[in-house]
N, C-alpha and C. Protein backbone atom coordinates (compact mmCIF):
# COMPACT_ATOMS: atom_id res chain seq x y z
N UNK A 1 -4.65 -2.50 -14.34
CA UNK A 1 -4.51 -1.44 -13.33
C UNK A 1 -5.87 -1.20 -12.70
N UNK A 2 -5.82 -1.10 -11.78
CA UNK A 2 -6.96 -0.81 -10.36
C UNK A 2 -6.92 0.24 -10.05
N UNK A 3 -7.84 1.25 -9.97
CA UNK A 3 -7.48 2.51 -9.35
C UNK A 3 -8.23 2.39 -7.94
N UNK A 4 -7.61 2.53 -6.54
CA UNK A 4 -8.13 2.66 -5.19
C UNK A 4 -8.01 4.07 -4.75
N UNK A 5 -9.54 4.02 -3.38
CA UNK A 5 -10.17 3.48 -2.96
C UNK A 5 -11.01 2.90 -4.33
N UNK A 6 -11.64 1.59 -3.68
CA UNK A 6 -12.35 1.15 -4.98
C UNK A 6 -13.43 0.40 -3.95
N UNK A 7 -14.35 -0.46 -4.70
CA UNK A 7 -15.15 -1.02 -3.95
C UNK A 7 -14.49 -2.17 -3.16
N UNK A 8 -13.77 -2.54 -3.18
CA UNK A 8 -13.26 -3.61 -2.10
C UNK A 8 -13.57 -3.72 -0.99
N UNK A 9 -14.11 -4.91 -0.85
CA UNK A 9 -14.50 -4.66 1.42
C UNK A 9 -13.57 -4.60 2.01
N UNK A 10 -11.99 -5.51 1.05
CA UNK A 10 -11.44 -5.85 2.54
C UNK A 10 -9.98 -4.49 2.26
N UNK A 11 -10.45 -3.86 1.52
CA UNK A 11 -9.65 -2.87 1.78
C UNK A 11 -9.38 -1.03 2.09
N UNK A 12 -8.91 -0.67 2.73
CA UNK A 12 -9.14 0.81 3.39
C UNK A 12 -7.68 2.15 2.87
N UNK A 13 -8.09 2.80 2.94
CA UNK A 13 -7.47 3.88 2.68
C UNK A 13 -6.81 4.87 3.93
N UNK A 14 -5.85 5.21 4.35
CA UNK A 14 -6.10 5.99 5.88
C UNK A 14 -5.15 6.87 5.51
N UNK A 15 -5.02 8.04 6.59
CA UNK A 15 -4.12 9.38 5.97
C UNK A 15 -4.04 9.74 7.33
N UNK A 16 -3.33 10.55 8.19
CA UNK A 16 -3.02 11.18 8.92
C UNK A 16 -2.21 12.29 8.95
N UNK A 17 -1.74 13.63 10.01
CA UNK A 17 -0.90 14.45 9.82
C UNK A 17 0.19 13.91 10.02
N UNK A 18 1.19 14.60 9.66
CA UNK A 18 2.43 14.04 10.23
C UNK A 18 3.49 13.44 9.52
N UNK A 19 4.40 12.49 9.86
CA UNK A 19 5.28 13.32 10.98
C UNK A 19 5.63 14.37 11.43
N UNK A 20 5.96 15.17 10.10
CA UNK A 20 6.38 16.84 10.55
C UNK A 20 5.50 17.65 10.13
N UNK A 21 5.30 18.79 10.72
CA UNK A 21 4.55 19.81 9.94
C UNK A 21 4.12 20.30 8.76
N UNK A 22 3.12 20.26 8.22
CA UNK A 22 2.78 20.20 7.12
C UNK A 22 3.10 19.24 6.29
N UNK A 23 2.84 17.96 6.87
CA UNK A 23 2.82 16.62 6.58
C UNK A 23 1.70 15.62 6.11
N UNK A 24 1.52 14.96 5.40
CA UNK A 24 0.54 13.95 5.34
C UNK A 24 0.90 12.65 5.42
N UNK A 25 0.70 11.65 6.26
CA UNK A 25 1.11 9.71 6.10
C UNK A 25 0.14 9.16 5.43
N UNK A 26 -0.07 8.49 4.76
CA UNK A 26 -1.17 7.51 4.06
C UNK A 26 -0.23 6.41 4.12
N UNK A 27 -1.36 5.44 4.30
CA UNK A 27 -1.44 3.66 4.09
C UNK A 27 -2.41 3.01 3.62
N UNK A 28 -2.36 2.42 3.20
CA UNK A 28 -3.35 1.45 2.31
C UNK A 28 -3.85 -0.19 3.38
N UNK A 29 -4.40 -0.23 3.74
CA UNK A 29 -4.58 -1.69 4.79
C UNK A 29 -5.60 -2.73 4.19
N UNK A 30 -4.78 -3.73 4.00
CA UNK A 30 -5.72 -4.84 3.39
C UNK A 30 -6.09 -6.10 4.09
N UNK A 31 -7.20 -6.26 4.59
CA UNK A 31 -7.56 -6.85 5.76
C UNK A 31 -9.19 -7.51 4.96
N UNK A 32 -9.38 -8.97 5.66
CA UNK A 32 -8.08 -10.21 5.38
C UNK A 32 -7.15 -10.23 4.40
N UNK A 33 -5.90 -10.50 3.96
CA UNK A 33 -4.90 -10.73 2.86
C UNK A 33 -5.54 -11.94 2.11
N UNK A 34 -5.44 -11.58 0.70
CA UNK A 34 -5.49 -13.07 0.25
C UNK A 34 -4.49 -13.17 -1.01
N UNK A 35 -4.63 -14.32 -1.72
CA UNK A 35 -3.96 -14.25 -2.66
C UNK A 35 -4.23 -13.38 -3.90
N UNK A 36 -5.29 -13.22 -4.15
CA UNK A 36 -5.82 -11.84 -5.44
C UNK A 36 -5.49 -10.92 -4.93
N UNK A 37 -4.64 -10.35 -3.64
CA UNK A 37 -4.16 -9.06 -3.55
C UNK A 37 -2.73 -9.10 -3.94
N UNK A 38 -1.91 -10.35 -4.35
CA UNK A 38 -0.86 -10.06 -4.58
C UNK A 38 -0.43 -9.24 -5.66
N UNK A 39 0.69 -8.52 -5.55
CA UNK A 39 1.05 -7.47 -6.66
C UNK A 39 1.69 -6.18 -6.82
N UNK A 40 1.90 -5.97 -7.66
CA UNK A 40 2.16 -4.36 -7.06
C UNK A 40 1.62 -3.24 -6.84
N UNK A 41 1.59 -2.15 -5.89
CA UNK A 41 0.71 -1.35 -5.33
C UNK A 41 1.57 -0.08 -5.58
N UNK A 42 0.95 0.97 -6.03
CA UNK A 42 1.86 2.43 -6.61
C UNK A 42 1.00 3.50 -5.67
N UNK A 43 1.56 4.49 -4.88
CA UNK A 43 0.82 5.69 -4.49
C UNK A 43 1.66 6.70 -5.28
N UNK A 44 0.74 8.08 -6.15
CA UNK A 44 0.99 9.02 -6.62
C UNK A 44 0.41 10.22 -6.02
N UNK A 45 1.18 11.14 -5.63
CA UNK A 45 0.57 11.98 -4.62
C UNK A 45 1.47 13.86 -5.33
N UNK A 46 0.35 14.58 -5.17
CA UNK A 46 1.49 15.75 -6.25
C UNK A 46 0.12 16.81 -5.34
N UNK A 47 0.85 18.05 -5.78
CA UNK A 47 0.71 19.90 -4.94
C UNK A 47 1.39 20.60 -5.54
N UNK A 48 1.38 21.73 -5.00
CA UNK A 48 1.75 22.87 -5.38
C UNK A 48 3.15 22.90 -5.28
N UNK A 49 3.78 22.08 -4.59
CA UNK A 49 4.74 22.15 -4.70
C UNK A 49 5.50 21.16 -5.56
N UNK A 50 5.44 20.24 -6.14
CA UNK A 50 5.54 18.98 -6.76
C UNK A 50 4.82 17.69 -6.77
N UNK A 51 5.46 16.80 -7.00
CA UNK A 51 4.84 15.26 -7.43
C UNK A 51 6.32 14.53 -6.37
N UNK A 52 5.37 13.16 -5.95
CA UNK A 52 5.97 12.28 -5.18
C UNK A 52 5.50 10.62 -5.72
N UNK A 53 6.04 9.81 -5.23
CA UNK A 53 5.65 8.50 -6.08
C UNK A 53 6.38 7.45 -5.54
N UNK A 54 5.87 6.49 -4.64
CA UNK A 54 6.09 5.25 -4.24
C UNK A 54 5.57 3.82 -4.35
N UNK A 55 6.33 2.62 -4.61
CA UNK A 55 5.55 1.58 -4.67
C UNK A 55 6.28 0.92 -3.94
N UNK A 56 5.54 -0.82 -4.32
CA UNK A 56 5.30 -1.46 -3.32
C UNK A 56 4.55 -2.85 -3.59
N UNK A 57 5.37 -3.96 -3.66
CA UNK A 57 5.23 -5.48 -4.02
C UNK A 57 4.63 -6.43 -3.14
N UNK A 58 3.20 -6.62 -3.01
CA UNK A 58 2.74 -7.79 -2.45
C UNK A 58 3.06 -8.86 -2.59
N UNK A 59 3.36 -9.78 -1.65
CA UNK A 59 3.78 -11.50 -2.52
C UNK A 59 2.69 -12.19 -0.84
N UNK A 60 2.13 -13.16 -1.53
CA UNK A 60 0.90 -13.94 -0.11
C UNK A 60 1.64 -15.21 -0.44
N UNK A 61 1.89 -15.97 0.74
CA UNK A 61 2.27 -16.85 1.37
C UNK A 61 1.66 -17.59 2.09
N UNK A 62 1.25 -19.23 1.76
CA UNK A 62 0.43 -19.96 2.57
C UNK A 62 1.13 -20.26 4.07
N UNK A 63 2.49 -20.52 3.48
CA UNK A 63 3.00 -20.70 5.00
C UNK A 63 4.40 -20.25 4.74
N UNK A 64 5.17 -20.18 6.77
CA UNK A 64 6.20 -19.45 6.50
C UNK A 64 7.26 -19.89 5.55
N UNK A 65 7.26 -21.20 5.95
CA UNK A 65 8.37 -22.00 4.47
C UNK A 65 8.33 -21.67 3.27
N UNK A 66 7.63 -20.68 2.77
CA UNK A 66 7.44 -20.39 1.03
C UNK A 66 8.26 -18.93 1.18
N UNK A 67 8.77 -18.44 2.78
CA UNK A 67 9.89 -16.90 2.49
C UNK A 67 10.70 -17.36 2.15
N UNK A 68 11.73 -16.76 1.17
CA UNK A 68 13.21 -17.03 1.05
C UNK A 68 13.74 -16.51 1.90
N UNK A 69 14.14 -16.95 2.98
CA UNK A 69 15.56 -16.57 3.56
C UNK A 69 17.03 -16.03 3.13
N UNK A 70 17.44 -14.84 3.72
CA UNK A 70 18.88 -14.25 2.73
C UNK A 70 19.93 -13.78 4.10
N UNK A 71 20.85 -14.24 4.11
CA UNK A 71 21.87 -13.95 5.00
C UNK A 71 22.70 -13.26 4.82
């Protein structure tokens, strides 16, 4: 386990208001992608009013032929 922000160059942290009032958005942006970022990524976020908790599965791909396709 990694705890971010961390020293990483190629990666950033961002937050904004919003959507609705009394809102917060965060994203995580990982710029260039490589393959040591693949994985899974968890945000835990909690207040006064409760706890919230989302994740989120990296998979890096040399090329498009390595997506599975699902119909």
């Amino acid at each position: 386990i990694e705890l971010l922000p961390g020293d990483r160059e190629n990666l950033a942290i961002q937050t904004r208001g919003g959507p609705e009032k009394h809102e917060v958005t965060g994203w995580v942006l990982i710029s260039p992608l490589s393959k040591e970022d693949a994985g899974e990524y968890e945000c835990h976020a909690s207040n006064a009013k409760g706890e919230a908790t989302a994740s989120a599965k990296i998979h890096v791909v040399e090329t498009l032929h390595e997506i599975a396709l699902t119909k």
